[in-house]
C-alpha atoms as a PDB file:
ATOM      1  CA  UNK A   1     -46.304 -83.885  -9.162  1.00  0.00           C
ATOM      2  CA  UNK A   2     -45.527 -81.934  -5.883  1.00  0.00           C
ATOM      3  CA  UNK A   3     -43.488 -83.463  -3.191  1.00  0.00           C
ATOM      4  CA  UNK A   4     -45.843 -81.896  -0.235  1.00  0.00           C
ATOM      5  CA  UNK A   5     -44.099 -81.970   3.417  1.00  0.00           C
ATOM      6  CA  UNK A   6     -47.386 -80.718   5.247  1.00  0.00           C
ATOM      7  CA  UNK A   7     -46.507 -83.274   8.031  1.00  0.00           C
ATOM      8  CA  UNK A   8     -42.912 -81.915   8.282  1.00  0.00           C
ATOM      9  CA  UNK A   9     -43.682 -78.021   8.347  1.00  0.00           C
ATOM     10  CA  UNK A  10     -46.653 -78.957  10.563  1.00  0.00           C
ATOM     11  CA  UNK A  11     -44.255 -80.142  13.430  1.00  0.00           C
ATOM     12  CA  UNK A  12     -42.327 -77.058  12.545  1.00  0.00           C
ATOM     13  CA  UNK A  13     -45.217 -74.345  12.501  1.00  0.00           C
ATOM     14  CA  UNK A  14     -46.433 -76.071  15.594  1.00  0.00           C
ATOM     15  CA  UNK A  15     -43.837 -74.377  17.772  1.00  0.00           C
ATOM     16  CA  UNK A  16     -44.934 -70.973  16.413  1.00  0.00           C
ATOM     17  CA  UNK A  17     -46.832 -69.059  19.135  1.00  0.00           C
ATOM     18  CA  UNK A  18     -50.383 -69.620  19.490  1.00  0.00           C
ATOM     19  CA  UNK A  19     -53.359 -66.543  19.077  1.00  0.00           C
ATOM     20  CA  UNK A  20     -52.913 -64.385  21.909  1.00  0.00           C
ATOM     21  CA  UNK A  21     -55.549 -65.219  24.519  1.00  0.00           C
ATOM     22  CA  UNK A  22     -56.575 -61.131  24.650  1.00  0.00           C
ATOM     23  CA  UNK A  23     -57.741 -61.735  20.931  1.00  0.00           C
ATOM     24  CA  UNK A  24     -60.137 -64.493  22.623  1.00  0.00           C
ATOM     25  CA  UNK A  25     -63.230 -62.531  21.819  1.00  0.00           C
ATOM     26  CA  UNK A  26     -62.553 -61.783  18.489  1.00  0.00           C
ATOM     27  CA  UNK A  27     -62.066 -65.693  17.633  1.00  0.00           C
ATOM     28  CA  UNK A  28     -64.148 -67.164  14.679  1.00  0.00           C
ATOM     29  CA  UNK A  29     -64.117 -70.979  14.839  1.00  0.00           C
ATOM     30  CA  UNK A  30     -65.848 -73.488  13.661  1.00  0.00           C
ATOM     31  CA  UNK A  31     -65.380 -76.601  10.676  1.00  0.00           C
ATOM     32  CA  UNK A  32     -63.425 -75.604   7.670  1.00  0.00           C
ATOM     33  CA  UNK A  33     -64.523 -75.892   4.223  1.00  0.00           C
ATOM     34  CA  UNK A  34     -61.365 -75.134   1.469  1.00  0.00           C
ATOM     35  CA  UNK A  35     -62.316 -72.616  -0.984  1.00  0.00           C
ATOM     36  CA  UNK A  36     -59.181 -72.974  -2.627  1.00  0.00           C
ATOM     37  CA  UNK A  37     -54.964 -72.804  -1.639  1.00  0.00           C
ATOM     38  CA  UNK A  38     -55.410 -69.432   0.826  1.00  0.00           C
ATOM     39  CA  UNK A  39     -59.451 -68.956   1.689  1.00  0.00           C
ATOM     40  CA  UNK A  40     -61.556 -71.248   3.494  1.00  0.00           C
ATOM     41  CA  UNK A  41     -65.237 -70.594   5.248  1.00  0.00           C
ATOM     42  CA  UNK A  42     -66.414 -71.373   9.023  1.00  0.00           C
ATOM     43  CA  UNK A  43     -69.596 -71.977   8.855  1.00  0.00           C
ATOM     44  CA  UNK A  44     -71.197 -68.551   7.163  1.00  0.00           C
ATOM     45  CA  UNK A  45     -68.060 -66.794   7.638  1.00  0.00           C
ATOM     46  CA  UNK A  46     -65.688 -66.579   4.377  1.00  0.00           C
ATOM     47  CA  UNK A  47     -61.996 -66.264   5.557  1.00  0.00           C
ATOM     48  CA  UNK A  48     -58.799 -64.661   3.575  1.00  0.00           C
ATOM     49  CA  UNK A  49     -55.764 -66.273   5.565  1.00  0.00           C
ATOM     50  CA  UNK A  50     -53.508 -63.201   6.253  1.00  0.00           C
ATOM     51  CA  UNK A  51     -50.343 -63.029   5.041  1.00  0.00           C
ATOM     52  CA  UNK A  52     -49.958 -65.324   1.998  1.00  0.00           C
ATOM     53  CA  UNK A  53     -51.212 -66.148  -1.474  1.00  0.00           C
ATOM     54  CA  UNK A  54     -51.696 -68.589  -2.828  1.00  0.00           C
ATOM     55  CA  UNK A  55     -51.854 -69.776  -6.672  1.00  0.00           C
ATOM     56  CA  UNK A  56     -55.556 -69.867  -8.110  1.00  0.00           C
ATOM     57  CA  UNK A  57     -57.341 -72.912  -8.830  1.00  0.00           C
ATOM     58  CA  UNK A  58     -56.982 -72.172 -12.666  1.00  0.00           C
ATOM     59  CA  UNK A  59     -52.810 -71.443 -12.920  1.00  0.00           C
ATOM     60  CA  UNK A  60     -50.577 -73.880 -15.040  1.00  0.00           C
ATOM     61  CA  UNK A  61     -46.826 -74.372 -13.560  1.00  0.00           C
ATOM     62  CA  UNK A  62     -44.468 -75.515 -15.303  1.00  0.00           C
ATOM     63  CA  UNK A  63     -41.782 -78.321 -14.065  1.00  0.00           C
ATOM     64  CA  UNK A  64     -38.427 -77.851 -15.746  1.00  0.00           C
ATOM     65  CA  UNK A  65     -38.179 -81.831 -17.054  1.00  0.00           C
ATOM     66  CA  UNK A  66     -41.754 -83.080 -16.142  1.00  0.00           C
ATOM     67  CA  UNK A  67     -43.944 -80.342 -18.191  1.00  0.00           C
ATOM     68  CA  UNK A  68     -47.342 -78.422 -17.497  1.00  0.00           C
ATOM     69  CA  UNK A  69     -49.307 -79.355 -14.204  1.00  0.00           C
ATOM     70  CA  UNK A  70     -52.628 -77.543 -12.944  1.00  0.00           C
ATOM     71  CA  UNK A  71     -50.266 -76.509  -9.348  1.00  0.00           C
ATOM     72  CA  UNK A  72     -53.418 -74.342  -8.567  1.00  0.00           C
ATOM     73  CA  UNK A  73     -55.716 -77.379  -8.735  1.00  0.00           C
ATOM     74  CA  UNK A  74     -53.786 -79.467  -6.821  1.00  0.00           C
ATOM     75  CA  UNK A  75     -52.755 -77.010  -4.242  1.00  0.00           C
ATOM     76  CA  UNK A  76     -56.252 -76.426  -3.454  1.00  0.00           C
ATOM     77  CA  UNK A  77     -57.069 -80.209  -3.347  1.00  0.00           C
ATOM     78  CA  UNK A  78     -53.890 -80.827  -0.863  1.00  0.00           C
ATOM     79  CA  UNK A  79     -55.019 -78.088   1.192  1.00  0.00           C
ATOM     80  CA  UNK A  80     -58.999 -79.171   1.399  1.00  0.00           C
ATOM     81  CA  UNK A  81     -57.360 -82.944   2.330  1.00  0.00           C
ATOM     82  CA  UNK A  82     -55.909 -81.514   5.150  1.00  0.00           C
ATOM     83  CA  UNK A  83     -58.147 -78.743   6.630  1.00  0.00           C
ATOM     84  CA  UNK A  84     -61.547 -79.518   5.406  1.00  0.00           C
ATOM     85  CA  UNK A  85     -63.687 -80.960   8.609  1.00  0.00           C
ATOM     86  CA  UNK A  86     -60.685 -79.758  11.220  1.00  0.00           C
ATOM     87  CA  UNK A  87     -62.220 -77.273  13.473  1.00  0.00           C
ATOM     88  CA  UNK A  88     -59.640 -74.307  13.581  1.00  0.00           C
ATOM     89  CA  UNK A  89     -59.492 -71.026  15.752  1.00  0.00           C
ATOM     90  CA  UNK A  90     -59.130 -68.014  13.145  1.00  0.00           C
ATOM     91  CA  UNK A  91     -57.935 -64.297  14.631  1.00  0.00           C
ATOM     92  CA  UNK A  92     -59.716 -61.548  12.794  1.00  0.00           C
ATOM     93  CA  UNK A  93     -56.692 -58.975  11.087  1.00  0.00           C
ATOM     94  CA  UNK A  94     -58.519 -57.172   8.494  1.00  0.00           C
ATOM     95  CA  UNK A  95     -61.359 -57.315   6.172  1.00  0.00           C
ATOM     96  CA  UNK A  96     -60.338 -56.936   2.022  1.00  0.00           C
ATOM     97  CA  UNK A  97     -62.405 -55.319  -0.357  1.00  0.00           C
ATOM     98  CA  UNK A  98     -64.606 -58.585  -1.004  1.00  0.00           C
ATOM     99  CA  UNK A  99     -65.892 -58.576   2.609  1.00  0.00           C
ATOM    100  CA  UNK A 100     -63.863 -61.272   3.657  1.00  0.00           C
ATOM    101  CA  UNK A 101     -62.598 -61.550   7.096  1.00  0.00           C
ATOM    102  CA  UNK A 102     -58.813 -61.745   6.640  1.00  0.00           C
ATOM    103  CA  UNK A 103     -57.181 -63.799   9.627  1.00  0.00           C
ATOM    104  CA  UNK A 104     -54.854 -66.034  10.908  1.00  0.00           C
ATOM    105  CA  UNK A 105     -55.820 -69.520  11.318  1.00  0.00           C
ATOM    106  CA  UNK A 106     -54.616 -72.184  13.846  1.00  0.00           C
ATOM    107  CA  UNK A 107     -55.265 -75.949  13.764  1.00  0.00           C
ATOM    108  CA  UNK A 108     -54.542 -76.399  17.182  1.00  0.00           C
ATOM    109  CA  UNK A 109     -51.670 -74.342  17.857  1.00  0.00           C
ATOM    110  CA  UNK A 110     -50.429 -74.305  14.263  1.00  0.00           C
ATOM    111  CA  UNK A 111     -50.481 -71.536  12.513  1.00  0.00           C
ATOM    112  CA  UNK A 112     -51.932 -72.392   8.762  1.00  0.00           C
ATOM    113  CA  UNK A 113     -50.377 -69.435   6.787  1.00  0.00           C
ATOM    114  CA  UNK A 114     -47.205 -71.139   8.239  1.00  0.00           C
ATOM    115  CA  UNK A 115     -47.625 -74.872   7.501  1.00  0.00           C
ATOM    116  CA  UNK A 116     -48.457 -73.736   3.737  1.00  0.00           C
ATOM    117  CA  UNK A 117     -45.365 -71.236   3.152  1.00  0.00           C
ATOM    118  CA  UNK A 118     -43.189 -74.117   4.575  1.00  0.00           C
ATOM    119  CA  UNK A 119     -44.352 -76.304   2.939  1.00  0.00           C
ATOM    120  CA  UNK A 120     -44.131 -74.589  -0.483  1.00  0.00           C
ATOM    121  CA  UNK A 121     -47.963 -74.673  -0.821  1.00  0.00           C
ATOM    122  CA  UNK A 122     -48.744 -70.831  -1.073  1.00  0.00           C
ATOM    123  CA  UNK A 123     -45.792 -67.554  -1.200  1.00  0.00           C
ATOM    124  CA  UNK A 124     -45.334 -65.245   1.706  1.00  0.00           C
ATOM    125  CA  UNK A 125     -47.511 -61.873   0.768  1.00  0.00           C
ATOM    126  CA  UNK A 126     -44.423 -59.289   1.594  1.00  0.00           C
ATOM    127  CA  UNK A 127     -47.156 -56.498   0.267  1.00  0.00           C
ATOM    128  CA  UNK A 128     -48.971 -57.050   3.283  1.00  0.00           C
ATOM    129  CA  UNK A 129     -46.838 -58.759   5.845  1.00  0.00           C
ATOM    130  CA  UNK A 130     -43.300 -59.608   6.092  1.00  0.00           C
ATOM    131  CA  UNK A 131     -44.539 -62.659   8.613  1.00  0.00           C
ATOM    132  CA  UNK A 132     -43.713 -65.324   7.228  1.00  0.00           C
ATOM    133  CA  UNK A 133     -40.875 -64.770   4.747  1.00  0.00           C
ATOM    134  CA  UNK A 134     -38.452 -66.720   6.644  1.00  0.00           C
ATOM    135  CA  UNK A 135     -40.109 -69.817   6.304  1.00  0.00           C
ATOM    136  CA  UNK A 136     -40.612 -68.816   2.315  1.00  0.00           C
ATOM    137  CA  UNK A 137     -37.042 -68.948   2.306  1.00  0.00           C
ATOM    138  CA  UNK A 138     -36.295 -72.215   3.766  1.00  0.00           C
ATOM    139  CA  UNK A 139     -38.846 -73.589   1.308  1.00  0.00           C
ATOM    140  CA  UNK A 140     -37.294 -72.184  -1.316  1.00  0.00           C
ATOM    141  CA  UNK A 141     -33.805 -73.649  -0.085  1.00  0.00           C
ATOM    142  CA  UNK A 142     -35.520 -77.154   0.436  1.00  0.00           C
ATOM    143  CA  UNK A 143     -36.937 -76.795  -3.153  1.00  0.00           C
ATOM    144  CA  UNK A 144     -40.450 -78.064  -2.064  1.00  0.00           C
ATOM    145  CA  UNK A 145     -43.877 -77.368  -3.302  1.00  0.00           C
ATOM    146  CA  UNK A 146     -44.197 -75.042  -5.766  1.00  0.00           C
ATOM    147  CA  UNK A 147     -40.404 -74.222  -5.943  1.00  0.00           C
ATOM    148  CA  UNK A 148     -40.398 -77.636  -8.045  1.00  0.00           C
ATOM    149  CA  UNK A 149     -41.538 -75.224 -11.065  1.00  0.00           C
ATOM    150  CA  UNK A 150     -41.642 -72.040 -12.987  1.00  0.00           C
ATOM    151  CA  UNK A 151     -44.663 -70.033 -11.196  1.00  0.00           C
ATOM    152  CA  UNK A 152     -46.493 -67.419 -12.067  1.00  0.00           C
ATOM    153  CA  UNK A 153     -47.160 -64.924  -8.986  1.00  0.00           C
ATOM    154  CA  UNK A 154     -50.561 -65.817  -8.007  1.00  0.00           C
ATOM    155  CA  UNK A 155     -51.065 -61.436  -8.052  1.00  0.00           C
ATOM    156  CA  UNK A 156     -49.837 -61.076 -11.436  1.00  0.00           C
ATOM    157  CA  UNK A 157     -52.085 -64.078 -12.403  1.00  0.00           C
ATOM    158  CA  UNK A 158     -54.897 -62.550 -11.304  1.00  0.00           C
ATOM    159  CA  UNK A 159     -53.818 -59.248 -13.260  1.00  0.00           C
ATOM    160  CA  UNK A 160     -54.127 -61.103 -16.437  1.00  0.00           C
ATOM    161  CA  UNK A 161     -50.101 -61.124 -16.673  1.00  0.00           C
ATOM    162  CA  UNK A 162     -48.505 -64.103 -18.584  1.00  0.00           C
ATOM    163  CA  UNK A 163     -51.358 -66.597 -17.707  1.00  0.00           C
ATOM    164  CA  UNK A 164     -49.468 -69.324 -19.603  1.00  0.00           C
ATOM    165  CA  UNK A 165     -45.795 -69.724 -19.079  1.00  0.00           C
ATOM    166  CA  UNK A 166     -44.526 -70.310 -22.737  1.00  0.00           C
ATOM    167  CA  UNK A 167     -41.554 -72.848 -23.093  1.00  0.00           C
ATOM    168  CA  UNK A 168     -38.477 -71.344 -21.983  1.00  0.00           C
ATOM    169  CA  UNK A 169     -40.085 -68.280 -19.918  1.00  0.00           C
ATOM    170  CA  UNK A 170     -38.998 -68.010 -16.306  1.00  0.00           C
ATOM    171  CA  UNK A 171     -35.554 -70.148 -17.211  1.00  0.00           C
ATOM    172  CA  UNK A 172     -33.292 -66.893 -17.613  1.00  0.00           C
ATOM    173  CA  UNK A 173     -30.786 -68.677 -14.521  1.00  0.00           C
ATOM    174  CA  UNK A 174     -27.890 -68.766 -16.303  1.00  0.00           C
ATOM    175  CA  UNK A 175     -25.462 -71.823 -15.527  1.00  0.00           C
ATOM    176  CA  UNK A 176     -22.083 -70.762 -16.334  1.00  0.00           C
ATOM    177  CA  UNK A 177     -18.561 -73.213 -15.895  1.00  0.00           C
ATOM    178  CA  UNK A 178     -16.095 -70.762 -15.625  1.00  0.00           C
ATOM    179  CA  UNK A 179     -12.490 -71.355 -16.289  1.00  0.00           C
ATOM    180  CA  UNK A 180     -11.356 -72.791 -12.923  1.00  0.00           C
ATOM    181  CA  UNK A 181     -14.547 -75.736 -13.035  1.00  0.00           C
ATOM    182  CA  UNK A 182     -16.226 -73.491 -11.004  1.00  0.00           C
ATOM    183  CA  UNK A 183     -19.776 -73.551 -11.110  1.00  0.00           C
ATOM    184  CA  UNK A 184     -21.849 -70.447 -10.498  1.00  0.00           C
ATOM    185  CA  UNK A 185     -25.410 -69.316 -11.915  1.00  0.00           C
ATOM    186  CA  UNK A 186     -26.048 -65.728 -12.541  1.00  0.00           C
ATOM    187  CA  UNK A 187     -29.180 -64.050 -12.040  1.00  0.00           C
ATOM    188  CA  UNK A 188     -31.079 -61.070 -13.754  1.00  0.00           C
ATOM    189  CA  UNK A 189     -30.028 -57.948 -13.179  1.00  0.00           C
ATOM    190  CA  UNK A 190     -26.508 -59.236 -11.664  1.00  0.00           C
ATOM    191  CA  UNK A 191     -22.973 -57.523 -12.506  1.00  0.00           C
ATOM    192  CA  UNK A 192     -22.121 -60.435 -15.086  1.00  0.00           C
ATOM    193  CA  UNK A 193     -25.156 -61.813 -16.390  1.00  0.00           C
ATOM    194  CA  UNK A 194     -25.714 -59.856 -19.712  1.00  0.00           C
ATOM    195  CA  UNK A 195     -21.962 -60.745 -20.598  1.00  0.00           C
ATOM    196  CA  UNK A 196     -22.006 -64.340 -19.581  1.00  0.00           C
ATOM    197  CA  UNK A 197     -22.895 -66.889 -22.717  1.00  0.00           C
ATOM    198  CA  UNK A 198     -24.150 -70.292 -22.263  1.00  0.00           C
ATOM    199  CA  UNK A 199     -22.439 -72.995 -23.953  1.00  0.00           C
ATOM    200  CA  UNK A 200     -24.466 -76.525 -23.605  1.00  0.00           C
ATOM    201  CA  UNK A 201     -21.896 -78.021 -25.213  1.00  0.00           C
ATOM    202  CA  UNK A 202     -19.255 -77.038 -22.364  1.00  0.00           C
ATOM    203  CA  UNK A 203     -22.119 -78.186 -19.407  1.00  0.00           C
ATOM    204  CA  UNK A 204     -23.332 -74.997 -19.185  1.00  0.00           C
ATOM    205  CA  UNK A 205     -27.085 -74.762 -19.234  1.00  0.00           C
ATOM    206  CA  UNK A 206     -29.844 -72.246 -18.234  1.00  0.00           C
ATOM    207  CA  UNK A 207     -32.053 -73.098 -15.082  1.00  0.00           C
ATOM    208  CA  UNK A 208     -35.753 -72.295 -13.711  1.00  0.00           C
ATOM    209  CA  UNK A 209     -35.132 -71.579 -10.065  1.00  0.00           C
ATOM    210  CA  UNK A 210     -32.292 -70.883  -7.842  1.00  0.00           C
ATOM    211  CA  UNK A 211     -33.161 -74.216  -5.807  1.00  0.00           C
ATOM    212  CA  UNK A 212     -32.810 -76.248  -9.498  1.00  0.00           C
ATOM    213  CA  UNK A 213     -29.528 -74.817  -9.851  1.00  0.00           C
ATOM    214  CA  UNK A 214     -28.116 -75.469  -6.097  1.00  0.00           C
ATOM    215  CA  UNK A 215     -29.978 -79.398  -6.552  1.00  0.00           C
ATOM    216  CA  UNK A 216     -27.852 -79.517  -9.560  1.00  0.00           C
ATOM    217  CA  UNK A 217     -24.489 -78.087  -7.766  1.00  0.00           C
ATOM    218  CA  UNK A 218     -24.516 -74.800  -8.572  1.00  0.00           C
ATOM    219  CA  UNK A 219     -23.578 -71.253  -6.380  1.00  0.00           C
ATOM    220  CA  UNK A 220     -24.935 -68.186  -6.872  1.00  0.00           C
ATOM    221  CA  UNK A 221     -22.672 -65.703  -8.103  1.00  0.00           C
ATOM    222  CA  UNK A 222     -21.066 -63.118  -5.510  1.00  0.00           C
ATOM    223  CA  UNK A 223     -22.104 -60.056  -7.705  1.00  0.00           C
END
């Protein structure tokens, strides 16, 4: 159900720099095995890539006209056709409470946390890093990936917090027509959104994402 674009934010996350040769030493490489959409091992070595997260293998998204998919499953499988048997050069960052070695990964000189935010495959982790938000953003623009859907954060997932998206939960975009033709979607917590009504009978409807709504011609209100 995704549209992936590995090849296209590939080329892109190619011209990111590579490791910095003083980090040399502290290089783990070796043949990657997928784990699942954001941790992979080389060799004995399990590996957290730093800076994003990605959805787990067992989430549900929902697509606003095409239903439930299994996005975690098929993240994981996208990522493990693309990485698994490439030899990559990881940088050690950190290591998180499981004992895993959190890095950043480069197949050749692209960086893999990148090629998967662009791509729409995994979300930029702001808690930890602010890295690799720009990229989330022109994902999110391009409406690829998981941007497609109504998503679950991959955190709140794990936290046991709405593990199934019911029917309408995550639309609350409202698409108002206002009284020029105008028209402009209004977000939660915005100036006008409690006060502004939907009327489907006027072509005013409610939408998933702010990428659905500008697809469908929408702008986001000023305030």
């Amino acid at each position: 159900m995704l549209r992936f674009c590995l090849p296209f934010a590939l080329l892109a996350a190619a011209l990111l720099p590579s490791p910095p040769s003083e980090a040399a030493q502290a290089e783990i490489t070796g043949i990657a095995r997928v784990i699942d959409g954001d941790t992979l091992d080389l060799g004995d070595t399990r590996i957290r890539l730093f800076g994003i997260d990605a959805v787990e293998r067992d989430q549900t998204c929902r697509h606003p006209t095409r239903g439930d998919w299994p996005c975690g499953a098929e993240v994981a499988q996208e990522v493990a056709f693309w990485l698994n048997g490439e030899r990559l050069a990881c940088t050690p960052e950190d290591r998180d409470r499981y004992g895993r070695v959190v890095a950043t990964c480069y197949l050749r000189d692209a960086d893999v946390g990148a090629v998967l935010v662009e791509a729409g495959l995994a979300f930029a982790y702001s808690k930890y890093s602010p890295r690799y938000e720009a990229l989330q953003a022109r994902a999110l623009a391009a409406g690829r990936g998981l941007w497609t859907s109504v998503v679950v954060r991959p955190e709140r997932h794990r936290r046991g917090e709405d593990p199934v998206v019911p029917a309408q939960a995550g639309c609350r975009i409202k698409g108002n027509i206002s009284s020029k033709g105008v028209r402009i979607y209004h977000l939660p917590g915005q100036a006008w959104y409690d006060k502004t009504r939907i009327s489907p009978e006027n072509g005013e409807r409610w939408f998933c994402s702010e990428a659905e709504a500008r697809r469908a011609g929408w702008r986001k209100a000023r305030r």
